[in-house]
C-alpha atoms as a PDB file:
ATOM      1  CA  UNK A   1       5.366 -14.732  -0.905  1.00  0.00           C
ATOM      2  CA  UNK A   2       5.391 -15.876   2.788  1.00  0.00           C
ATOM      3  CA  UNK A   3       6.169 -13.594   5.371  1.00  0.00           C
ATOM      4  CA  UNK A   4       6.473 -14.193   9.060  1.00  0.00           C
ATOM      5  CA  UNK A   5       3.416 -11.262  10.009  1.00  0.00           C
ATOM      6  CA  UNK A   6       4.962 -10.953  13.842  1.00  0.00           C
ATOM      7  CA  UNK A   7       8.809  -9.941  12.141  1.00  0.00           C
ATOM      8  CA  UNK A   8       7.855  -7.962   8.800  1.00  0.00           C
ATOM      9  CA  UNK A   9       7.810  -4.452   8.927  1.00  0.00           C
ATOM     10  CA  UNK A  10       6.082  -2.081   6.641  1.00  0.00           C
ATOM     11  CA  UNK A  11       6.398   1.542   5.420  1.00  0.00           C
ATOM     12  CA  UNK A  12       3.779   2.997   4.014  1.00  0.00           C
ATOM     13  CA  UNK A  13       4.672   6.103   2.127  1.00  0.00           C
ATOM     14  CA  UNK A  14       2.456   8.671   2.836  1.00  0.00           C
ATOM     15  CA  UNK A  15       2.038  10.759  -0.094  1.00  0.00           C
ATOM     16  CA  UNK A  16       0.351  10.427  -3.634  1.00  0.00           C
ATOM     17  CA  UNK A  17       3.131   8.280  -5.937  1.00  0.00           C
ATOM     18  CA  UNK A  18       2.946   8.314  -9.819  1.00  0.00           C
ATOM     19  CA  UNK A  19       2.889   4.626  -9.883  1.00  0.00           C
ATOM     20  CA  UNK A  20       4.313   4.008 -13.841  1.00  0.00           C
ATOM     21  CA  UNK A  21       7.438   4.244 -11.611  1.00  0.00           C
ATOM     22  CA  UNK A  22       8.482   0.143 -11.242  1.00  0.00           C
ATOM     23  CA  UNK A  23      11.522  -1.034  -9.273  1.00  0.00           C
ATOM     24  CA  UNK A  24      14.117   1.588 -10.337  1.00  0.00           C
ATOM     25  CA  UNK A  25      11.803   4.201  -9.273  1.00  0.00           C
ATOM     26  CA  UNK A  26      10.346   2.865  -5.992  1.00  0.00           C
ATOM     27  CA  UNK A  27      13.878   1.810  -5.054  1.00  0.00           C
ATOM     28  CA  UNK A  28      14.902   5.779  -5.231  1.00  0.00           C
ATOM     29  CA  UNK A  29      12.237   6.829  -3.547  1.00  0.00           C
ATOM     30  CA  UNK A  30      12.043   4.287  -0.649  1.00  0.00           C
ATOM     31  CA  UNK A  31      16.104   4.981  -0.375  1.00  0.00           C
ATOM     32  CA  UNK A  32      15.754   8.891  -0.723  1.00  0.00           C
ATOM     33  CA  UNK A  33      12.328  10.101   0.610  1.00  0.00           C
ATOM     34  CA  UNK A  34      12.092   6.918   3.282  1.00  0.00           C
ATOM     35  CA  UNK A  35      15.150   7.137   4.030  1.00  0.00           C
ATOM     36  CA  UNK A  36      15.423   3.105   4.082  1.00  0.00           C
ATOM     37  CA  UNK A  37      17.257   0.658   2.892  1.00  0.00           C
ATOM     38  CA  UNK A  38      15.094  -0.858   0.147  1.00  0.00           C
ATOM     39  CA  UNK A  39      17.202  -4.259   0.435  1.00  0.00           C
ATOM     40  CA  UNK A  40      16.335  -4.963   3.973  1.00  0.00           C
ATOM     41  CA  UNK A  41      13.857  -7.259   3.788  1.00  0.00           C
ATOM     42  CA  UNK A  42      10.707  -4.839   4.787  1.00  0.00           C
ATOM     43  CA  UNK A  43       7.751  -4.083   2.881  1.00  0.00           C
ATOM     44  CA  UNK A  44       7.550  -0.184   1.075  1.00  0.00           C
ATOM     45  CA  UNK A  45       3.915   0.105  -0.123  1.00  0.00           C
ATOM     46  CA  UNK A  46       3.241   3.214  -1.985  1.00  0.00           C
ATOM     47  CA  UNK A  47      -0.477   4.581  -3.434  1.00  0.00           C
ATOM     48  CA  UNK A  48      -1.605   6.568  -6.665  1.00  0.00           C
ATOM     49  CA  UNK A  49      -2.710  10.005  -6.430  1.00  0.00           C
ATOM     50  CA  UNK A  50      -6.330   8.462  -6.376  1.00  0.00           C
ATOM     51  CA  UNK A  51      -5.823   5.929  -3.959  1.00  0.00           C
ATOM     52  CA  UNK A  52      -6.774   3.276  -6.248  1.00  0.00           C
ATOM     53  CA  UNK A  53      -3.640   1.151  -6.769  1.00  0.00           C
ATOM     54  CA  UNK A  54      -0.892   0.262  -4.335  1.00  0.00           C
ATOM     55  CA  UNK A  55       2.033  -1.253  -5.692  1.00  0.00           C
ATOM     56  CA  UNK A  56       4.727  -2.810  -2.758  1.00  0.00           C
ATOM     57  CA  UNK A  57       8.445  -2.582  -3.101  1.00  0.00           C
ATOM     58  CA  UNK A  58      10.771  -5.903  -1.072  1.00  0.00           C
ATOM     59  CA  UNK A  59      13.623  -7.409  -1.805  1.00  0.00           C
ATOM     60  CA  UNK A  60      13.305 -11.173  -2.454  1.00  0.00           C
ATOM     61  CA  UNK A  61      16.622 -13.178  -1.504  1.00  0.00           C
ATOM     62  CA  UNK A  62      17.189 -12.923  -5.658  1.00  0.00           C
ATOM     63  CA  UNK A  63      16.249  -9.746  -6.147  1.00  0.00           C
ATOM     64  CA  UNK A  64      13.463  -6.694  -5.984  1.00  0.00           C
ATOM     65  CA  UNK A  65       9.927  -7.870  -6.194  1.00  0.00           C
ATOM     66  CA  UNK A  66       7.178  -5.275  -6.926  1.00  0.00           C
ATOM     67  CA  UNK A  67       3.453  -6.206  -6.150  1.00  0.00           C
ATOM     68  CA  UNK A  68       0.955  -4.359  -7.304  1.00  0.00           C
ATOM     69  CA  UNK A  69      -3.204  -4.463  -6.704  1.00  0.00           C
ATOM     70  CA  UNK A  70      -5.546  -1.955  -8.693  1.00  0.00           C
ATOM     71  CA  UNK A  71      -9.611  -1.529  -7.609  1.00  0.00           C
ATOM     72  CA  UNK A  72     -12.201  -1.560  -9.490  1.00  0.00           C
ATOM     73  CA  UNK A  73     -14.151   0.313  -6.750  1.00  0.00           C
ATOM     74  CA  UNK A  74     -13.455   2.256  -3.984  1.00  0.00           C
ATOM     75  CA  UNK A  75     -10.345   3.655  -2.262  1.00  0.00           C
ATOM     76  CA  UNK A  76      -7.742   2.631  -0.313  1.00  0.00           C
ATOM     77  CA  UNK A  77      -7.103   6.203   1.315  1.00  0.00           C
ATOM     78  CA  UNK A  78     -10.271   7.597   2.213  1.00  0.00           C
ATOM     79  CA  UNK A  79      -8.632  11.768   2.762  1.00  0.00           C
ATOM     80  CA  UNK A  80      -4.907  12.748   1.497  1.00  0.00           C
ATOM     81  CA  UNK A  81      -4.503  15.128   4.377  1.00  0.00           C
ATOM     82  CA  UNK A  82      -5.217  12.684   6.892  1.00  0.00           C
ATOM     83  CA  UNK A  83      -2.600  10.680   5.757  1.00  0.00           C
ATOM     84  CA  UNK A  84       1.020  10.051   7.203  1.00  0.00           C
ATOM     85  CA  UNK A  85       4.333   8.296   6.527  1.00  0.00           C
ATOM     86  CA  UNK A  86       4.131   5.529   8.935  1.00  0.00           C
ATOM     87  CA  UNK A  87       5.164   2.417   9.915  1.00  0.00           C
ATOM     88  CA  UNK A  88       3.190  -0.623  10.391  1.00  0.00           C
ATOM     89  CA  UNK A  89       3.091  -4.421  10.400  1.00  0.00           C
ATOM     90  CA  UNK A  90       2.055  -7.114   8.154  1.00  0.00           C
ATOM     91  CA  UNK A  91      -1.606  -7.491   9.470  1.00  0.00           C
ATOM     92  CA  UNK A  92      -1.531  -3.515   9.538  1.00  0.00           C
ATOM     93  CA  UNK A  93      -1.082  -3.857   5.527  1.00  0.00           C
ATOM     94  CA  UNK A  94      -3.358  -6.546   5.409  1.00  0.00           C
ATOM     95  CA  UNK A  95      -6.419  -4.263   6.977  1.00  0.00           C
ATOM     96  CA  UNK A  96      -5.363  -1.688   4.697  1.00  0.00           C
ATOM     97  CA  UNK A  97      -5.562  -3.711   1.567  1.00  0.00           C
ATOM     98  CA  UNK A  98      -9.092  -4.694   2.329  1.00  0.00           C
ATOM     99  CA  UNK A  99     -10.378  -1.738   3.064  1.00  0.00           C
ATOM    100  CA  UNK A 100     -10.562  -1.789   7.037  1.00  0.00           C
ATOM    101  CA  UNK A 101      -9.123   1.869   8.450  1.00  0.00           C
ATOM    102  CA  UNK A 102      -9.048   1.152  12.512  1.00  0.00           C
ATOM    103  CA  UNK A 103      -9.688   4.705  12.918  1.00  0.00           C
ATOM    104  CA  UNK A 104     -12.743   4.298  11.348  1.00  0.00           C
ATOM    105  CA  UNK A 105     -15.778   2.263  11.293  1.00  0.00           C
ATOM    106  CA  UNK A 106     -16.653   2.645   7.888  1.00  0.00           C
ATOM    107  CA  UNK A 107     -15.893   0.031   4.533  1.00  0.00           C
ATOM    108  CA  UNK A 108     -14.449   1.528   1.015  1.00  0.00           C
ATOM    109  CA  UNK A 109     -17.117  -0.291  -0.720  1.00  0.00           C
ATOM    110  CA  UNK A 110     -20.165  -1.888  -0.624  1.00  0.00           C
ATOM    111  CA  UNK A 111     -21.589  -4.617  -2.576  1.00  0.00           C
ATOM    112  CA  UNK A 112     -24.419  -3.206  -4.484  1.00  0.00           C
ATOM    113  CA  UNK A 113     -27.671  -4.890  -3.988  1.00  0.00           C
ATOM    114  CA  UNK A 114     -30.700  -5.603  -6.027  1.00  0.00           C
ATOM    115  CA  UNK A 115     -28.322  -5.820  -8.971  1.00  0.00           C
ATOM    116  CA  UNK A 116     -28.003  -2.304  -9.012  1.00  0.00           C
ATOM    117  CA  UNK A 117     -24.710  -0.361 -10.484  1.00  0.00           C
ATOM    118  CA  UNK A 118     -22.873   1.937  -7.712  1.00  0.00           C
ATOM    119  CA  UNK A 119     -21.125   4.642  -8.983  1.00  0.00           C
END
């Protein structure tokens, strides 16, 4: 998947999503509670009541793709209630997926050190 990261748009849904919904689900709720067109070409990302996987809805010239990534520690959403509907861009999604929240200054996760388990 190559996208142009000036041109792609992304909505990022901003409430908890049971995720064992796939592409019939996601389409419904990107064309009902977005209020989008799912086959536009732009990126839907929705998040698990946890904030530990993302899965992201676009349409593909072919068809629906869904992408999904799942931590093993960590969180992408740091606080539910501080958390929005929005719209972004491709390097907006990017920081997001890697933990980065420009609002604040402070990393999901940290590799432990001293070989020592985090919980």
């Amino acid at each position: 998947m190559f996208f142009p990261e000036g041109q792609i748009r992304v909505h990022v849904y901003g409430r908890p999503v049971d995720l064992r919904n796939s592409f019939d689900g996601l389409y419904a709720l990107t064309r009902h509670a977005l209020g989008q067109d799912p086959l536009s070409g732009q990126l839907f990302a929705f998040f698990n009541r946890r904030a530990t996987q993302v899965k992201v809805l676009y349409w593909d010239r072919p068809g629906l793709c869904v992408w999904a990534k799942r931590l093993e520690a960590g969180r992408f959403v740091s606080d539910w209630s501080k958390v929005s509907t929005r719209e972004t861009d491709w390097t907006g999604l990017k920081l997001l997926l890697e933990g980065i929240e420009p609002k604040r200054f402070k990393k999901r996760y940290q590799h432990p050190k001293n070989g020592k388990k985090r919980t």
